[in-house]
N, C-alpha and C. Protein backbone atom coordinates (compact mmCIF):
# COMPACT_ATOMS: atom_id res chain seq x y z
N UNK A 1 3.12 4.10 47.95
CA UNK A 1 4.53 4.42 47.84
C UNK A 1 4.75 5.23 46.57
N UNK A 2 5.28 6.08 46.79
CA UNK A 2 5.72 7.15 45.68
C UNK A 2 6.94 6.91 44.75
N UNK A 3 6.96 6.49 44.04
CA UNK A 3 8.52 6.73 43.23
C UNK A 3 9.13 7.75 42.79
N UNK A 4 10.76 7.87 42.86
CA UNK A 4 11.53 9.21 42.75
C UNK A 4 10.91 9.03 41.32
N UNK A 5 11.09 10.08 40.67
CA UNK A 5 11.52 10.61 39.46
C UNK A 5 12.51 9.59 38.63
N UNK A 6 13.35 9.49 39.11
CA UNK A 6 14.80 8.47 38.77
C UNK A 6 13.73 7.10 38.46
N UNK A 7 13.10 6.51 39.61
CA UNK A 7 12.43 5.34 39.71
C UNK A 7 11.28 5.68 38.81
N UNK A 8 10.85 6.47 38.27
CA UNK A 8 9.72 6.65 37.47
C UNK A 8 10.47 6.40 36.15
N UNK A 9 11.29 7.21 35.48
CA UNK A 9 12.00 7.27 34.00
C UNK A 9 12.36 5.78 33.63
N UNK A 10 12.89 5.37 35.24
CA UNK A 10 13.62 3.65 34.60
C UNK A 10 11.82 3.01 34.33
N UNK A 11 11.06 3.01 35.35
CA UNK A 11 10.12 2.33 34.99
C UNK A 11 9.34 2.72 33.46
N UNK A 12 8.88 3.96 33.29
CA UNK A 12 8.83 4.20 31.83
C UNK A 12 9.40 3.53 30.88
N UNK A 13 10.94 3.54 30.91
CA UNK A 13 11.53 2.82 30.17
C UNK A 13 11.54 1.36 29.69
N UNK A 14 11.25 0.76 30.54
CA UNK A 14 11.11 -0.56 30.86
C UNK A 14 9.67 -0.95 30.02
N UNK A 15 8.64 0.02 30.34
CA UNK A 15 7.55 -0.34 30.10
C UNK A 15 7.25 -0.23 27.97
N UNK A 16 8.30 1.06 27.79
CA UNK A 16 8.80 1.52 26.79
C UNK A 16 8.83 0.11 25.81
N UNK A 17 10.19 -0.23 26.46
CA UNK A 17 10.81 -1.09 25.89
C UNK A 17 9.67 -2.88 25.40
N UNK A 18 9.14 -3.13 26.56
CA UNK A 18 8.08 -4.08 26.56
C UNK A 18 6.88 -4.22 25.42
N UNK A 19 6.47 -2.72 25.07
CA UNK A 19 5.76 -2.45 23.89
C UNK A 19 6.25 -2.11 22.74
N UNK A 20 7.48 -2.11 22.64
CA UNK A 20 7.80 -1.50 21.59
C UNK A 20 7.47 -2.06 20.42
N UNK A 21 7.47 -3.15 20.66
CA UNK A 21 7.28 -4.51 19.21
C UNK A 21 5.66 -4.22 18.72
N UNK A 22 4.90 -3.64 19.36
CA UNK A 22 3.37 -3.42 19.09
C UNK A 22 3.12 -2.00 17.94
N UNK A 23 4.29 -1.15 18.67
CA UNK A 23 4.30 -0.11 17.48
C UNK A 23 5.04 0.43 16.75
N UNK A 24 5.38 -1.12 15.98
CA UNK A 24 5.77 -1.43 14.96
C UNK A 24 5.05 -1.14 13.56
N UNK A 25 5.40 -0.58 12.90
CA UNK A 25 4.26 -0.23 11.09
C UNK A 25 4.63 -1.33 10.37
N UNK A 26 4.11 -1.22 9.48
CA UNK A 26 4.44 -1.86 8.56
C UNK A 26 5.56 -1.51 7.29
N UNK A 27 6.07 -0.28 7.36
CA UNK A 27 7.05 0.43 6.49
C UNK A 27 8.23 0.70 7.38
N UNK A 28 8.04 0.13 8.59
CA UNK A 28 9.30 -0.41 9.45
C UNK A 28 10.00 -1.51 8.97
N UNK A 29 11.56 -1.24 8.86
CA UNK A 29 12.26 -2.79 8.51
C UNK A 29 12.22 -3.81 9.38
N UNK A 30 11.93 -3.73 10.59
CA UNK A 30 11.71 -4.46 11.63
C UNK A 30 10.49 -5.32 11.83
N UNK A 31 9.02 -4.62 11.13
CA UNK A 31 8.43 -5.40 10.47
C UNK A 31 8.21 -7.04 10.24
N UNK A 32 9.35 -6.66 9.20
CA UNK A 32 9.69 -8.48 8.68
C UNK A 32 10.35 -9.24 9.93
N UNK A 33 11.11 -8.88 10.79
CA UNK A 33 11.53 -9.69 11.73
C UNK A 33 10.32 -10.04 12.22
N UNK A 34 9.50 -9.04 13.32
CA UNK A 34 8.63 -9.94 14.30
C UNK A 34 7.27 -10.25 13.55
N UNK A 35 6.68 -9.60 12.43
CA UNK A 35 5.50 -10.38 11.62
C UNK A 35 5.86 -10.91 10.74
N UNK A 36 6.59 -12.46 9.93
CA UNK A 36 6.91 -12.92 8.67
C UNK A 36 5.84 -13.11 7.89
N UNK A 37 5.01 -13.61 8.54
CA UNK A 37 3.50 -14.13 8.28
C UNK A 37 2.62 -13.00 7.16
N UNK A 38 2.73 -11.90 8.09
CA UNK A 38 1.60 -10.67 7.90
C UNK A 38 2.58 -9.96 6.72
N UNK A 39 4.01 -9.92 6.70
CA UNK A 39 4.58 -9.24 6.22
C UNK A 39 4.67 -10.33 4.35
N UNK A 40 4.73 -11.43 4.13
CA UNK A 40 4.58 -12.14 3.39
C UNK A 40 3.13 -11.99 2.39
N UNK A 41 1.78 -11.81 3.60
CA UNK A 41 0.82 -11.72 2.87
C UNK A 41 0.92 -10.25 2.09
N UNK A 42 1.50 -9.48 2.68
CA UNK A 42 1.14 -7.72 2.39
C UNK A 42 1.84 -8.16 0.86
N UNK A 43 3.47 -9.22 0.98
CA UNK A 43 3.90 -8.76 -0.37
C UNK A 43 3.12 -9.40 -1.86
N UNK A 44 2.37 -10.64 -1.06
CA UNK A 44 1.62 -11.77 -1.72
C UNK A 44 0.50 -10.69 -2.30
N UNK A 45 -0.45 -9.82 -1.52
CA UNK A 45 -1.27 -8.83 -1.53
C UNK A 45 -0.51 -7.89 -3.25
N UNK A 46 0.22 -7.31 -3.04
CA UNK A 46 0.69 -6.28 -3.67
C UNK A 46 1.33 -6.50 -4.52
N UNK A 47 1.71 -7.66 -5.13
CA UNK A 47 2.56 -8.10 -5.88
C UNK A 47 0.70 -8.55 -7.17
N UNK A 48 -0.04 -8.86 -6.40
CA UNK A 48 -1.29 -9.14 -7.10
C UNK A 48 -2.13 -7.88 -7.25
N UNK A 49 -2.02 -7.23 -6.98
CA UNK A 49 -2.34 -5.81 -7.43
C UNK A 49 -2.15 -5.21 -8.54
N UNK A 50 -0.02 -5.35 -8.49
CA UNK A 50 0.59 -4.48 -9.38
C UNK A 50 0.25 -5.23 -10.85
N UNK A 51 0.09 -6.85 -10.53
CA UNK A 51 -0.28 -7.72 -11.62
C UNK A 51 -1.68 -7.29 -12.41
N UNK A 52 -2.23 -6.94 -11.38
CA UNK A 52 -3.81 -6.56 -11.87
C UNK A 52 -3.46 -5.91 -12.77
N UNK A 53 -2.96 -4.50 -12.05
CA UNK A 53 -3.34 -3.43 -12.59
C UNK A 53 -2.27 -3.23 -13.70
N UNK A 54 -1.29 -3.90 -13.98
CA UNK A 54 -0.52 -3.77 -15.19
C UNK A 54 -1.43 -4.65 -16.36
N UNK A 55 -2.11 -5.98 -16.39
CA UNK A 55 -3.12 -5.84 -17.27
C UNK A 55 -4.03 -5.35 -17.51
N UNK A 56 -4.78 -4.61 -16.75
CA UNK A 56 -5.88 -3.74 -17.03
C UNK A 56 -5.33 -2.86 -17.90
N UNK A 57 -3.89 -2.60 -17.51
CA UNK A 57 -3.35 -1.21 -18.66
C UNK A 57 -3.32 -1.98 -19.91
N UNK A 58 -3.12 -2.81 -20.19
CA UNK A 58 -2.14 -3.81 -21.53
C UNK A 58 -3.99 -3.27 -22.21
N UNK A 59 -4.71 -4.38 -21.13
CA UNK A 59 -6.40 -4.56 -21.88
C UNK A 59 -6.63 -3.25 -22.63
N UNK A 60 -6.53 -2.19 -21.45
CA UNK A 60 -6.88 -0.67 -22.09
C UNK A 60 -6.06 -0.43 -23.34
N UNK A 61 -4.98 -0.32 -23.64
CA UNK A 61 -4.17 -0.14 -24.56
C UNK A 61 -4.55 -0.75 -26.20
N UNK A 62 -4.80 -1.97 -26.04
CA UNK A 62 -5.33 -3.12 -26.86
C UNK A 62 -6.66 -2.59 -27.40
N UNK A 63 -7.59 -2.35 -26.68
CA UNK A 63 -9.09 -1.46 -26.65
C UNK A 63 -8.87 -0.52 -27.86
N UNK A 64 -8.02 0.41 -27.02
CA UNK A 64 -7.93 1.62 -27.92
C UNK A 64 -7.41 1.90 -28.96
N UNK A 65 -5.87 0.84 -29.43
CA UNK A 65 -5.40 0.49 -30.39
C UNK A 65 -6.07 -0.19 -30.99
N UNK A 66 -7.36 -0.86 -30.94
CA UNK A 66 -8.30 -2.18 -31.77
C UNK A 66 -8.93 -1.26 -32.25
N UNK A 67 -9.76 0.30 -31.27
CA UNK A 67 -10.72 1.12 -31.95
C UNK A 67 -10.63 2.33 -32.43
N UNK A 68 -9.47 2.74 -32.07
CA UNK A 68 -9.06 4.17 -32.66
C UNK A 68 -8.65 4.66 -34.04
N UNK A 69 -9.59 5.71 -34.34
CA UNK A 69 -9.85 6.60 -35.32
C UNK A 69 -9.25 7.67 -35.54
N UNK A 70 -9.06 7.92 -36.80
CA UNK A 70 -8.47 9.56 -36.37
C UNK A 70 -9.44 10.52 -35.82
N UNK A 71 -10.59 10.75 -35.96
CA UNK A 71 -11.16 11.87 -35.92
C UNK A 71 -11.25 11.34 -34.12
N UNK A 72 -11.59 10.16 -34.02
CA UNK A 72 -12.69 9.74 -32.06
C UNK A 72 -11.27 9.29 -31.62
N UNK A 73 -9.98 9.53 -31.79
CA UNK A 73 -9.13 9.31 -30.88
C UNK A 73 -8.96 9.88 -29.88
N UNK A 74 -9.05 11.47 -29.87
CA UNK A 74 -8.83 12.42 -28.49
C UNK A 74 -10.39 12.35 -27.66
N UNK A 75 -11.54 11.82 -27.92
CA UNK A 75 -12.36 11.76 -27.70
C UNK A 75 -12.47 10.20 -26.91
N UNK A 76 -11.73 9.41 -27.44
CA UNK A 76 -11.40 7.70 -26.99
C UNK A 76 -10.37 8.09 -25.99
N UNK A 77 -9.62 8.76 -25.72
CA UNK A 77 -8.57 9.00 -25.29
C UNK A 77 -8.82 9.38 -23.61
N UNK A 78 -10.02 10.76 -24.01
CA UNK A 78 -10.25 11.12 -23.04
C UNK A 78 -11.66 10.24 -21.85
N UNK A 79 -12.19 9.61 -22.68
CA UNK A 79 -12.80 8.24 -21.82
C UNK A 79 -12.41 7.34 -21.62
N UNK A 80 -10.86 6.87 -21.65
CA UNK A 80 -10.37 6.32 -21.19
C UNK A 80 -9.98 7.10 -19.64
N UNK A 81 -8.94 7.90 -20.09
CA UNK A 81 -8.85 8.57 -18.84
C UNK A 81 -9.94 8.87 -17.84
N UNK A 82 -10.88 9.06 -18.30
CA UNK A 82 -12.32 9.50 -16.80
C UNK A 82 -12.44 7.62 -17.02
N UNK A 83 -12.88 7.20 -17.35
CA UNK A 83 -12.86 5.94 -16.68
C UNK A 83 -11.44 5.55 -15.61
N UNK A 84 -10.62 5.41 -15.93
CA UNK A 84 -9.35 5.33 -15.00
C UNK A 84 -9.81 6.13 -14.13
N UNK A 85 -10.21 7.29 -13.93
CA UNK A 85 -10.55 8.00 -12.61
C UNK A 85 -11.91 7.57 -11.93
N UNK A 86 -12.40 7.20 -12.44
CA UNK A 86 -13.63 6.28 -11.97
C UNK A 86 -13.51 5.07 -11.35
N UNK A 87 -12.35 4.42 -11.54
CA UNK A 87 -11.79 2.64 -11.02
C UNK A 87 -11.62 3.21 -9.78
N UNK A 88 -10.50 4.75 -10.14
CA UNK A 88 -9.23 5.03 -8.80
C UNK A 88 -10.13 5.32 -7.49
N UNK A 89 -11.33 5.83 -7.92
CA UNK A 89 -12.00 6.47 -6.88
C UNK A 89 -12.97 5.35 -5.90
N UNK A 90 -13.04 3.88 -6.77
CA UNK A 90 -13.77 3.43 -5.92
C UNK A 90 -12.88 2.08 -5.34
């Protein structure tokens, strides 16, 4: 049996509608409604990250203020920075 066109779009739709909750992102606000769970860990996740990585800065800071020289400061300065690009990359 063939379906009109008409009977095809509603069924699309329908089928549309049935999945929609699957492609759902995660930078969807909707998100938090149907995953609380997944959406809780991401903030649990990232909230321990930003923690990380705001002491790693403090540590670095501390480092360089404990060892800096006048003459090996732009030289301290700049191995800091290639190290930071060395964390980011892996």
């Amino acid at each position: 049996m063939k379906l009109t066109p008409r009977q095809q779009a509603a069924k699309d739709r329908y089928i549309q509608r049935k999945y929609a909750k699957d492609l759902i992102q995660p930078c969807d606000n909707r998100f938090k409604l149907y995953y609380p769970k997944q959406y809780e860990l991401m903030e649990k996740a990232q909230e321990q990250q930003e923690i990380k990585a705001k002491e790693l800065k403090e540590n670095k800071d501390k480092y360089f203020k404990k060892y800096k020289t006048g003459i090996y400061s732009r030289e301290m300065r700049n191995a800091l920075k290639l190290e930071e690009q060395l964390d980011g990359q892996n």
